[in-house]
Protein backbone atom coordinates (compact mmCIF):
# COMPACT_ATOMS: atom_id res chain seq x y z
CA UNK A 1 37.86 -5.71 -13.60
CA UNK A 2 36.85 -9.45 -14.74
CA UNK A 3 35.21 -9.48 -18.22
CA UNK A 4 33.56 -12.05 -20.02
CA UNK A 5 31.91 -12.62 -23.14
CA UNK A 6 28.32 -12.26 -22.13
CA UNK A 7 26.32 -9.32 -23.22
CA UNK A 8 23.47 -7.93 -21.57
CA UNK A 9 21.70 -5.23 -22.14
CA UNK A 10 19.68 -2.16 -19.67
CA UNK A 11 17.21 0.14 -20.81
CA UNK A 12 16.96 3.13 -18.67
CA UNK A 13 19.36 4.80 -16.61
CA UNK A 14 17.51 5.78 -13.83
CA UNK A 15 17.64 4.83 -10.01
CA UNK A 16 16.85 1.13 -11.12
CA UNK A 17 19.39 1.14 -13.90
CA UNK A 18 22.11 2.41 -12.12
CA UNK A 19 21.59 -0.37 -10.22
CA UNK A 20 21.44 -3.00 -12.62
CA UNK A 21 23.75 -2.14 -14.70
CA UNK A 22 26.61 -1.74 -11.63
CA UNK A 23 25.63 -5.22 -10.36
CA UNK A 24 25.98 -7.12 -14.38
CA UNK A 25 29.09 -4.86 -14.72
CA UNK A 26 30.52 -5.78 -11.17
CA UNK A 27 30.10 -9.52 -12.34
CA UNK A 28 31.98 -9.49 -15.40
CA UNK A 29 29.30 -8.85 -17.75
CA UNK A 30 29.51 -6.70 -21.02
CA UNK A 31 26.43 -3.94 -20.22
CA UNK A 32 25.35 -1.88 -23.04
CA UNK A 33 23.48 0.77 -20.94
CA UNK A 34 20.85 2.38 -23.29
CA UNK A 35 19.53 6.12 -21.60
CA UNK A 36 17.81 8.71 -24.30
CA UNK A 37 18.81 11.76 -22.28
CA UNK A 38 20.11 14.27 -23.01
CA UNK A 39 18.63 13.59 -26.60
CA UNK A 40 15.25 13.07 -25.13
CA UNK A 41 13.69 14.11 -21.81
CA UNK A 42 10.34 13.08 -20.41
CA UNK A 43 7.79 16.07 -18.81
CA UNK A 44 8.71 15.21 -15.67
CA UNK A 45 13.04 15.09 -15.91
CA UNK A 46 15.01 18.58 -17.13
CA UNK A 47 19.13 17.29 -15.60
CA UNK A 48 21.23 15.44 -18.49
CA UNK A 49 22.50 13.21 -15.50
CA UNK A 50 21.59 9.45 -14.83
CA UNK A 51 19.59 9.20 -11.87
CA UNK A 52 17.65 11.79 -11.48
CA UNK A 53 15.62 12.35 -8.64
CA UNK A 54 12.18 14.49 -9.41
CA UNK A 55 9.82 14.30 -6.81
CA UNK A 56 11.77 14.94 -3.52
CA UNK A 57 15.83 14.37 -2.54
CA UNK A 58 14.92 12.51 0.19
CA UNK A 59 15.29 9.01 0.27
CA UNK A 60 13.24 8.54 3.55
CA UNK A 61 14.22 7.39 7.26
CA UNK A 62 17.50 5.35 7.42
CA UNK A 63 17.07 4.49 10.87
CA UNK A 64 17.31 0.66 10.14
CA UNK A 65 14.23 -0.27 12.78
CA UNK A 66 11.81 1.70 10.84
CA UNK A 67 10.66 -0.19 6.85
CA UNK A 68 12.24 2.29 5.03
CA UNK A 69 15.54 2.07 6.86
CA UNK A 70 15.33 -1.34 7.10
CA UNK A 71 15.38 -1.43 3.01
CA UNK A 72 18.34 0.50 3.15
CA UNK A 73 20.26 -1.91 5.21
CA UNK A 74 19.30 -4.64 3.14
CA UNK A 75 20.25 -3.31 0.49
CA UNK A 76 23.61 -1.80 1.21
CA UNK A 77 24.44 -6.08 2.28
CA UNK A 78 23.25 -6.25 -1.29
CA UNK A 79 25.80 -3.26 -2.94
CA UNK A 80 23.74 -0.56 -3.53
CA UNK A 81 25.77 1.24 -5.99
CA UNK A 82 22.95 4.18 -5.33
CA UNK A 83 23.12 4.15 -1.09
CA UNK A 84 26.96 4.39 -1.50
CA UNK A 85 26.71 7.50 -3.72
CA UNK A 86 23.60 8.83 -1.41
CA UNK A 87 25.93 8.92 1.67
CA UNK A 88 28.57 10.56 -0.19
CA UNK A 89 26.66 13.55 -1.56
CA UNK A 90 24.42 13.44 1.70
CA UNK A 91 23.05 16.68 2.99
CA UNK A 92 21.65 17.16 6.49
CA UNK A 93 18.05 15.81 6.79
CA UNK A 94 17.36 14.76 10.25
CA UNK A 95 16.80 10.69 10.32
CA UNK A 96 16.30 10.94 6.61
CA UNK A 97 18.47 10.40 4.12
CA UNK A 98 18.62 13.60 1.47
CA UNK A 99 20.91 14.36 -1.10
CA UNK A 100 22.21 17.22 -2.84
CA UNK A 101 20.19 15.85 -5.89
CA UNK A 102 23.03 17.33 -8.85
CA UNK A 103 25.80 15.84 -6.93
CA UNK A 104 24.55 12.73 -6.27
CA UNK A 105 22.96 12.29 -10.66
CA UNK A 106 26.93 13.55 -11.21
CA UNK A 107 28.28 10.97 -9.05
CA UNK A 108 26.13 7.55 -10.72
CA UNK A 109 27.02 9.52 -14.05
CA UNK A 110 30.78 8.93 -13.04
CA UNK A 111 30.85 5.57 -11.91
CA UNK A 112 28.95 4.39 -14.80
CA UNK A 113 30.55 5.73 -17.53
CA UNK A 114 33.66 4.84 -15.97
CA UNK A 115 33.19 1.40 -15.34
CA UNK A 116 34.85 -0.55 -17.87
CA UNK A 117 32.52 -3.34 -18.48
CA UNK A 118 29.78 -0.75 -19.46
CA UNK A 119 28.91 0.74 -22.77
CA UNK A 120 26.60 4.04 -22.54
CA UNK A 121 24.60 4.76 -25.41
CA UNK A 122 22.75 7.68 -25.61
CA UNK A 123 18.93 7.34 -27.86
CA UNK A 124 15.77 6.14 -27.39
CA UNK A 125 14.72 2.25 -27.33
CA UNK A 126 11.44 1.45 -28.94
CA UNK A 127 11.68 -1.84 -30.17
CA UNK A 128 10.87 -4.97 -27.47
CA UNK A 129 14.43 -6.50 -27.06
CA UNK A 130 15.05 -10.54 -27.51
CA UNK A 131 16.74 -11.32 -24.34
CA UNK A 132 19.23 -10.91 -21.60
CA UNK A 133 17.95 -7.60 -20.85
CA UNK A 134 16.57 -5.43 -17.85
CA UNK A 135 14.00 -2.62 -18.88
CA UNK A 136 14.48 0.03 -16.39
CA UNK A 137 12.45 3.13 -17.99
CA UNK A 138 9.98 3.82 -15.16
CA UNK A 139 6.79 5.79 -14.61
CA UNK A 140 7.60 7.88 -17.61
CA UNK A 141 8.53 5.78 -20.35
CA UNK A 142 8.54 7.06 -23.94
CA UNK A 143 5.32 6.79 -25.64
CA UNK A 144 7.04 4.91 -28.21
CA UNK A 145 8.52 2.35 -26.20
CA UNK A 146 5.31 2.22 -24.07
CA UNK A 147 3.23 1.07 -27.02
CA UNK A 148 6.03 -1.56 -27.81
CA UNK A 149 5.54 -2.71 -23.95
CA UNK A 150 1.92 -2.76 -24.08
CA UNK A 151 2.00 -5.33 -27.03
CA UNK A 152 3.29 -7.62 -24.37
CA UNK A 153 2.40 -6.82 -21.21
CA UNK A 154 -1.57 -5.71 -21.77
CA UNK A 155 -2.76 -2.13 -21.13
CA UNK A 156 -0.84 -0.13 -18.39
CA UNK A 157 -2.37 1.22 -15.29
CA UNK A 158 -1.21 5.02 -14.39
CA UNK A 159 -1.61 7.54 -11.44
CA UNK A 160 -0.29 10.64 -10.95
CA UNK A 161 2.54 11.60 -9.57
CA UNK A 162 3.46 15.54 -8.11
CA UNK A 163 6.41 17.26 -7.01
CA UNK A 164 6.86 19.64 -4.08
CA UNK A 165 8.72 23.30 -4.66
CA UNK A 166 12.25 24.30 -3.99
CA UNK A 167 12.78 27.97 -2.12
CA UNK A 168 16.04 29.90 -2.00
CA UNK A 169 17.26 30.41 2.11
CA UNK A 170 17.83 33.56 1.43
CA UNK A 171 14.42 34.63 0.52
CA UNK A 172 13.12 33.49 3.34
CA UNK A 173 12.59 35.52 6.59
CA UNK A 174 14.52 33.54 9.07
CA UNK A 175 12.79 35.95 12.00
CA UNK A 176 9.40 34.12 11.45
CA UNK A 177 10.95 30.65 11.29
CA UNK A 178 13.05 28.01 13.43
CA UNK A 179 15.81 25.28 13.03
CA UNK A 180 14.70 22.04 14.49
CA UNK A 181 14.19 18.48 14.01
CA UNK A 182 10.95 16.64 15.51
CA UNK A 183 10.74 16.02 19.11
CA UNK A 184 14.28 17.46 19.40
CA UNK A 185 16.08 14.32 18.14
CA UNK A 186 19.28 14.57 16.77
CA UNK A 187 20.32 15.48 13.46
CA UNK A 188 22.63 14.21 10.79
CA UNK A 189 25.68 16.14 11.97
CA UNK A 190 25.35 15.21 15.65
CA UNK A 191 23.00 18.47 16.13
CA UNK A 192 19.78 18.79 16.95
CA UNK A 193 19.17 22.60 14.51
CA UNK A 194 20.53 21.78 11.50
CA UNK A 195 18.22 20.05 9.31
CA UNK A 196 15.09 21.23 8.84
CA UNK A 197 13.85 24.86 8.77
CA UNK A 198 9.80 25.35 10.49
CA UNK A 199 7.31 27.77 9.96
CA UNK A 200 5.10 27.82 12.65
CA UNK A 201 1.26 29.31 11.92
CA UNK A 202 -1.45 30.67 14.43
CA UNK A 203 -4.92 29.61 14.02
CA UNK A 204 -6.02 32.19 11.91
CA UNK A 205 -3.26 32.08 9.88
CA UNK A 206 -3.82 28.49 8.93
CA UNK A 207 -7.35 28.77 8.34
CA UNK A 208 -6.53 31.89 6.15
CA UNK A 209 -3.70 29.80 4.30
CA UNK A 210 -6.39 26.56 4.09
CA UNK A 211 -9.00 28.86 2.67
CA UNK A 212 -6.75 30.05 -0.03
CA UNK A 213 -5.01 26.30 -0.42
CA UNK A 214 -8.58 24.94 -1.38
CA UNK A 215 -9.54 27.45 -3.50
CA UNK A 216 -6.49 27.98 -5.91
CA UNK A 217 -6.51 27.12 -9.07
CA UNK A 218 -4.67 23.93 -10.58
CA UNK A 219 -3.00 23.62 -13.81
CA UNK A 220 -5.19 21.92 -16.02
CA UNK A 221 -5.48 18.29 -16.69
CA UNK A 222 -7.42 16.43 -18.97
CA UNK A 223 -10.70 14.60 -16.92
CA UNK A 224 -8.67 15.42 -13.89
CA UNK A 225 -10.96 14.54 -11.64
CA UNK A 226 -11.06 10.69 -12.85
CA UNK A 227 -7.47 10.75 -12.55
CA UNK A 228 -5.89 8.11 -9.68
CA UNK A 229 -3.19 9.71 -7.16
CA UNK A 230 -0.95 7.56 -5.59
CA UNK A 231 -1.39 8.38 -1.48
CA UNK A 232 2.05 8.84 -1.17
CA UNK A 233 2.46 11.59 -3.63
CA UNK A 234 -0.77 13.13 -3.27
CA UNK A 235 -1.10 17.00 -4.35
CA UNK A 236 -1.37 19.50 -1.08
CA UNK A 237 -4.66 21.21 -2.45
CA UNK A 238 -6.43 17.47 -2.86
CA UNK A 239 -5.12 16.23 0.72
CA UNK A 240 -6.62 19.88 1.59
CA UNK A 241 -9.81 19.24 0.08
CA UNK A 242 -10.66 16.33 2.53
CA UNK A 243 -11.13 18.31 5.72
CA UNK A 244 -10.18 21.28 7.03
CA UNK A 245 -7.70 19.72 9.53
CA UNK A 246 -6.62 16.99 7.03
CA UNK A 247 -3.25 18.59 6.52
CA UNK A 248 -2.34 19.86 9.78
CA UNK A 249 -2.93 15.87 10.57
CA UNK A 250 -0.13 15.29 7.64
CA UNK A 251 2.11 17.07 6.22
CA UNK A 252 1.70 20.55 8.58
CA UNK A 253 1.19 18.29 11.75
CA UNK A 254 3.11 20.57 14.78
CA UNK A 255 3.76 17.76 17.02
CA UNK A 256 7.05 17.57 18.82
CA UNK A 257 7.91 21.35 18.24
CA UNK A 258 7.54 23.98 20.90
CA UNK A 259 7.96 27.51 18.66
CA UNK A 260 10.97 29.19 20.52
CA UNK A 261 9.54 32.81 21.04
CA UNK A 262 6.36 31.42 23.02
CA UNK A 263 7.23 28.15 24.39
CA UNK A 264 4.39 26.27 22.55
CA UNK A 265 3.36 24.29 19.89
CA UNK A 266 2.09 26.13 16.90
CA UNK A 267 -1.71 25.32 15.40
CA UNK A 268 0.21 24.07 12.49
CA UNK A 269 3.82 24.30 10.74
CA UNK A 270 5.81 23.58 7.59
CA UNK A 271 8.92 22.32 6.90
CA UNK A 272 11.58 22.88 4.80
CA UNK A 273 14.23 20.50 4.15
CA UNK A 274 17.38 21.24 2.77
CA UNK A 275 18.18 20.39 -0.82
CA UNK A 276 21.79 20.98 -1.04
CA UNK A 277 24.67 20.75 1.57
CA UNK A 278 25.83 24.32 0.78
CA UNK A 279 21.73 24.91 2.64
CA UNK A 280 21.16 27.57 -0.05
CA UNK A 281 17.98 25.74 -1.44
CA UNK A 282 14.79 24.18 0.70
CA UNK A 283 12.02 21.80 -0.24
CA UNK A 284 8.46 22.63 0.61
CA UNK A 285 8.03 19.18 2.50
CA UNK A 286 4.60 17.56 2.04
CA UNK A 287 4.03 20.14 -0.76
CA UNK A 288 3.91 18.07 -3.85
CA UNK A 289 0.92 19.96 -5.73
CA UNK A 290 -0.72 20.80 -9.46
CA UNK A 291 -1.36 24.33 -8.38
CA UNK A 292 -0.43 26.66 -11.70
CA UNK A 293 2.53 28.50 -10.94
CA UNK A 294 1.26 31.60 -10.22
CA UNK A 295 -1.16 30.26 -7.60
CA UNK A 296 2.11 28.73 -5.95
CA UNK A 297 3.71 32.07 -5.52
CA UNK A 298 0.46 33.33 -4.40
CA UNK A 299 -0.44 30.88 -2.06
CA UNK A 300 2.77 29.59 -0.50
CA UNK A 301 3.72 32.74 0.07
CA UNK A 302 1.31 32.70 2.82
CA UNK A 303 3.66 30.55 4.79
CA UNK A 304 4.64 32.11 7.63
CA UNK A 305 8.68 33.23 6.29
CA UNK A 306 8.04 32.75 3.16
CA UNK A 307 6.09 35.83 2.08
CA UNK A 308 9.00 36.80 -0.23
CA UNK A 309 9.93 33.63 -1.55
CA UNK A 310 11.72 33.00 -4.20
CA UNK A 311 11.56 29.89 -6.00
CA UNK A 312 13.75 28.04 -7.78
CA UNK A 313 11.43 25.42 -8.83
CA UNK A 314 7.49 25.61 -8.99
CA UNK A 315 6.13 21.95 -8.10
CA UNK A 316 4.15 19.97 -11.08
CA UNK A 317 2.66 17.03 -11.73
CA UNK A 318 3.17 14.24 -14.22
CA UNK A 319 1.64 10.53 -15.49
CA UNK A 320 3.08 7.67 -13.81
CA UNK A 321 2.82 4.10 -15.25
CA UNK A 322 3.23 0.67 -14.15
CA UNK A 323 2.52 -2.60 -15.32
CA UNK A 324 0.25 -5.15 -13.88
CA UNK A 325 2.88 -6.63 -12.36
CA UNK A 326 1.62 -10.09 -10.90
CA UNK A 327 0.12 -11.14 -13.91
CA UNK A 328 3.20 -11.10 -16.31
CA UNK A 329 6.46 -11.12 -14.35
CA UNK A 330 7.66 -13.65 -11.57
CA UNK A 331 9.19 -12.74 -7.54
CA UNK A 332 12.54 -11.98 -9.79
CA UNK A 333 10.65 -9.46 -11.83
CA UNK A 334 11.34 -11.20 -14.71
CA UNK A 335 8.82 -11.51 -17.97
CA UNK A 336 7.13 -14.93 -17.63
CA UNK A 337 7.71 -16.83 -20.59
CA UNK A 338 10.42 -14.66 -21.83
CA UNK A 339 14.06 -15.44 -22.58
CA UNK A 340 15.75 -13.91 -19.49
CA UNK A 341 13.66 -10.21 -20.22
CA UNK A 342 13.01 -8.48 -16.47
CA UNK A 343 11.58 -5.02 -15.68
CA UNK A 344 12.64 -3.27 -12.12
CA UNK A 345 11.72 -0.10 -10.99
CA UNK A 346 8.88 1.92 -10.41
CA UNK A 347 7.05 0.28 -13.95
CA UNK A 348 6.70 -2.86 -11.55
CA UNK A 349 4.91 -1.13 -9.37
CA UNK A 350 7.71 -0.62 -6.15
CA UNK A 351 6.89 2.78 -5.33
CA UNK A 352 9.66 4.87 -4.01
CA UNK A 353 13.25 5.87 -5.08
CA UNK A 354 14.69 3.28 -2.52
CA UNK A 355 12.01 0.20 -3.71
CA UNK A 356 12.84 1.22 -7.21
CA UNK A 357 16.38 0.93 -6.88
CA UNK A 358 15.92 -2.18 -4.94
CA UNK A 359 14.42 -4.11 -8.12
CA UNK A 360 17.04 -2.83 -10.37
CA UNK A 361 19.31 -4.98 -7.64
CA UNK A 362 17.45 -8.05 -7.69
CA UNK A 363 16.76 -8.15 -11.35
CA UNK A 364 20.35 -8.10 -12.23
CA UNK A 365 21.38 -10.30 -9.98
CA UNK A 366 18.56 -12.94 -11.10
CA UNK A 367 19.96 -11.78 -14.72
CA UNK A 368 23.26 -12.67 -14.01
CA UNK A 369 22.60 -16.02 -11.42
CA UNK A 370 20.27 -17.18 -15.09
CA UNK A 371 23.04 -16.51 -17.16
CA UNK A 372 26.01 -18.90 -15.17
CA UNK A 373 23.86 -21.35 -14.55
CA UNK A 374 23.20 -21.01 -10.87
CA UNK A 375 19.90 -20.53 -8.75
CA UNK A 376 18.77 -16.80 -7.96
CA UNK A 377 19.37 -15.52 -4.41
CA UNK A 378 16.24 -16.90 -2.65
CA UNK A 379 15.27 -13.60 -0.51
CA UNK A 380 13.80 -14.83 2.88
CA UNK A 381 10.08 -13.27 3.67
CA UNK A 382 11.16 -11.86 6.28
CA UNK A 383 13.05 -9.05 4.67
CA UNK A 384 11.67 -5.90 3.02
CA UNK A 385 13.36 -6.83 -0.40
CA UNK A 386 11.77 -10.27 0.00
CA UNK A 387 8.47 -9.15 1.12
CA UNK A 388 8.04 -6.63 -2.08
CA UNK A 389 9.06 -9.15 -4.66
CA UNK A 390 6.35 -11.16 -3.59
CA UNK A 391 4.07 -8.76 -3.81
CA UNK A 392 4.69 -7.55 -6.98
CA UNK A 393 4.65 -11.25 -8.30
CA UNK A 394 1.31 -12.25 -5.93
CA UNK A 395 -1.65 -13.39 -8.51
CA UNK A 396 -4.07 -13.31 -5.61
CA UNK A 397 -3.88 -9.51 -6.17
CA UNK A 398 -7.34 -8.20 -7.86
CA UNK A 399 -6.84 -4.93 -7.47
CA UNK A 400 -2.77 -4.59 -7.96
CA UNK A 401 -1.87 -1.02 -6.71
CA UNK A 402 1.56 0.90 -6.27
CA UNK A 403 3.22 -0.45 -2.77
CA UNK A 404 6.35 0.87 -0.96
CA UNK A 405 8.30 -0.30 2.32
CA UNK A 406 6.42 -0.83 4.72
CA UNK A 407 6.24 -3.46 7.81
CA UNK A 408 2.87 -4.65 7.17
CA UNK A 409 4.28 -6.57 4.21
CA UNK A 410 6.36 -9.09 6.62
CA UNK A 411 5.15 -11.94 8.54
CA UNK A 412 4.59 -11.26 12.45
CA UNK A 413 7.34 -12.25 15.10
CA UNK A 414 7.20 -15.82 16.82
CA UNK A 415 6.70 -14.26 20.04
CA UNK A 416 4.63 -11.07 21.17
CA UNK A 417 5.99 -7.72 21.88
CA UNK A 418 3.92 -4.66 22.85
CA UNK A 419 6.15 -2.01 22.58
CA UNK A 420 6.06 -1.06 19.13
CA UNK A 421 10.01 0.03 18.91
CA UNK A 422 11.10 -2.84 20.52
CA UNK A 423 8.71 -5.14 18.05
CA UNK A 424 10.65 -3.08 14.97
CA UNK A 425 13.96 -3.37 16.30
CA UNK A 426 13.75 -7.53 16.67
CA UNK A 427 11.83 -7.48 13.39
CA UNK A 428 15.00 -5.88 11.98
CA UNK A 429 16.77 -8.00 13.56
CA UNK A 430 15.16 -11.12 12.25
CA UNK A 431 15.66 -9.27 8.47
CA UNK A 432 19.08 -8.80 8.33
CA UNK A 433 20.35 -11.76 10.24
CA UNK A 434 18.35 -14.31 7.59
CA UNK A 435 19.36 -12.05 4.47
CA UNK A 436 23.05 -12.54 5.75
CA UNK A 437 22.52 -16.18 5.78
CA UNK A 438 21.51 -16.38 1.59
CA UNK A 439 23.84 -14.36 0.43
CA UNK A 440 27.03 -15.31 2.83
């Protein structure tokens, strides 16, 4: 491998670091990757691997005409060091893509600490560095080294974020449940039964289960109420708390299932989705939640097939922080003013594994274009990566909130499609044909 004499520096070695780190490494550059595990673990992280996925193993839909899958595709023309190590520890997730989360934190351990232009060293950072550096330390950055951030990037803004429960398969009672994926459609190994396990409900078991959802008691929280979730990670019991048919609208919705012994759909359902390929452990999916841990046990066991559950990992919530992104760093996510400093990850405010990983891509890349001289890859508009970049750098912003994938974000075709597949598929289209035309 190529080496030159430039050092650069990552803090962080999460999703966004990985990333970073592999693209300054893969272009010759002398990475010192700074990551305080195993020394030092946040509340949220408890694996001594880089990586580490906490909140779900699911990397969303890769089905490249949907946002999310279109991300993916952009980014694996990019080199996604963390898509190639996805679809090699891959478990089976219908359109999604899941890992088996220990393999795939082993595997970016690997090729990082095996790459030769990368140094690994293990303590905390709490001093703001100089230059030629990427700060990758996400939503739960030391206190330390969020102080030393704060100094120069104003006060943060924070949500919180919650993780679902894992179950054993072989605590749950396979008689009361189903194999199945949505509608039927195919799954990851070419079947249509493989990926996710469903736990169909009757009407009065739902509104038995909702009662008890609604009512449980939540770990406590200082002034939770004035606390901001993110949407996309919002707790089970507060989605509950909105309407009694609130969740069987999201995450228990029963459309496109017909419940084998009867024929027809069930009131509601659950799913479980795989965690691991050896299927041993299941996600609750939808069931991020602050619930104590006893009132999980309690109250999930009420899931049709999972009234002896045993569970390998109770969900929880933690503090999530970002900076105001558009008023201190530029569509390269790089610290105005700074000498060559950029943040990437979820601290910019990209929501989602995939986005987060996406801006430890662009930032080293803008990194290393900066540091030979050339001009950074111009991302087109109409691309995902393009459209989030801007976002996080827009100024016209007031009220500057976490944002994932999502095809709102791109401009609208040149001609008018109805058919809302067909108006997906030729805006992916449009994506990946201009992308290929920068970076060819």
């Amino acid at each position: 491998m190529m080496k030159n004499n430039m050092s650069v520096t990552v803090i962080g070695a999460g999703l966004a670091g990985a990333e970073a780190a592999w693209v300054l490494a893969q272009r010759g550059f002398s990475v010192k990757l700074y990551e305080m595990k195993p020394h030092k673990m946040s509340a949220a992280h408890s694996y001594s691997g880089f990586a580490e996925l906490v909140c779900s193993n699911s990397f969303k839909a890769d089905n490249q005409n949907s946002a999310a899958g279109l991300l993916k595709a952009e980014m694996r023309l990019l080199g996604s060091l963390v898509l190639e190590t996805a679809e090699k520890t891959r478990v089976n997730a219908g359109g999604a893509l899941a890992v088996d989360r220990q393999a795939f934190s082993d595997e970016v351990t690997k090729r990082l600490e095996n790459h030769p232009n990368i140094e690994i060293i293990n303590e905390e950072v709490t001093d703001f560095p100089e230059n030629n550096t990427v700060i990758c330390t996400g939503p739960l950055t030391s206190d330390a080294f969020a102080e030393t951030i704060k100094k120069k990037c104003g006060g943060f803004l924070n949500f919180y974020d919650a993780a679902a429960p894992i179950v054993t398969l072989e605590s749950v009672n396979l008689d009361k449940t189903f194999f199945g994926n949505r509608y039927g459609k195919t799954g990851t190994d070419g079947t249509s039964v493989s990926d996710y396990l469903n736990c169909p409900f009757t009407k009065d078991e739902y509104e038995y289960f909702y009662n008890e959802l609604i009512n449980a008691e939540s770990a406590p929280l200082k002034t939770f109420e004035d606390l901001t979730v993110y949407e996309g990670c919002m707790p089970v019991e507060i989605l509950a708390k909105r309407g009694k048919d609130s969740v069987r609208y999201g995450c228990m919705k029963p459309v496109g299932f017909s419940e084998p012994k009867t024929g027809k759909r069930p009131y509601a359902l659950v799913q479980l989705r795989p965690e691991n390929n050896n299927h041993t452990l299941f996600n609750i999916v939808g069931f991020q939640t602050n619930l104590k841990f006893n009132e999980q046990k309690r109250v999930f066991r009420l899931i049709p097939g999972l009234e002896n559950a045993e569970f390998m990992r109770y969900g929880v919530m933690h503090r999530n922080t970002f900076i105001n992104s558009p008023l201190f760093l530029d569509r390269y996510f790089m610290l105005k003013g700074s000498d060559n400093i950029y943040f990437a990850g979820q601290i910019t405010g990209t929501e989602g594994y995939t986005e987060s990983a996406m801006g430890g891509i662009i930032a080293g890349l803008a990194l290393a274009a900066r540091l030979r001289g050339e001009k950074p890859l111009k991302l087109p508009e109409t691309t995902i990566t393009g459209s989030l970049t801007r976002y996080i750098s827009d100024k016209t912003v007031t009220d500057f909130q976490p944002m994932g994938a999502n095809m709102g974000l791109l401009p609208p075709l040149t001609i008018k499609i109805k058919d809302k597949r067909e108006r997906y598929a030729a805006i992916s289209e449009r994506a990946l044909r201009d992308l290929k035309e920068v970076i060819i």
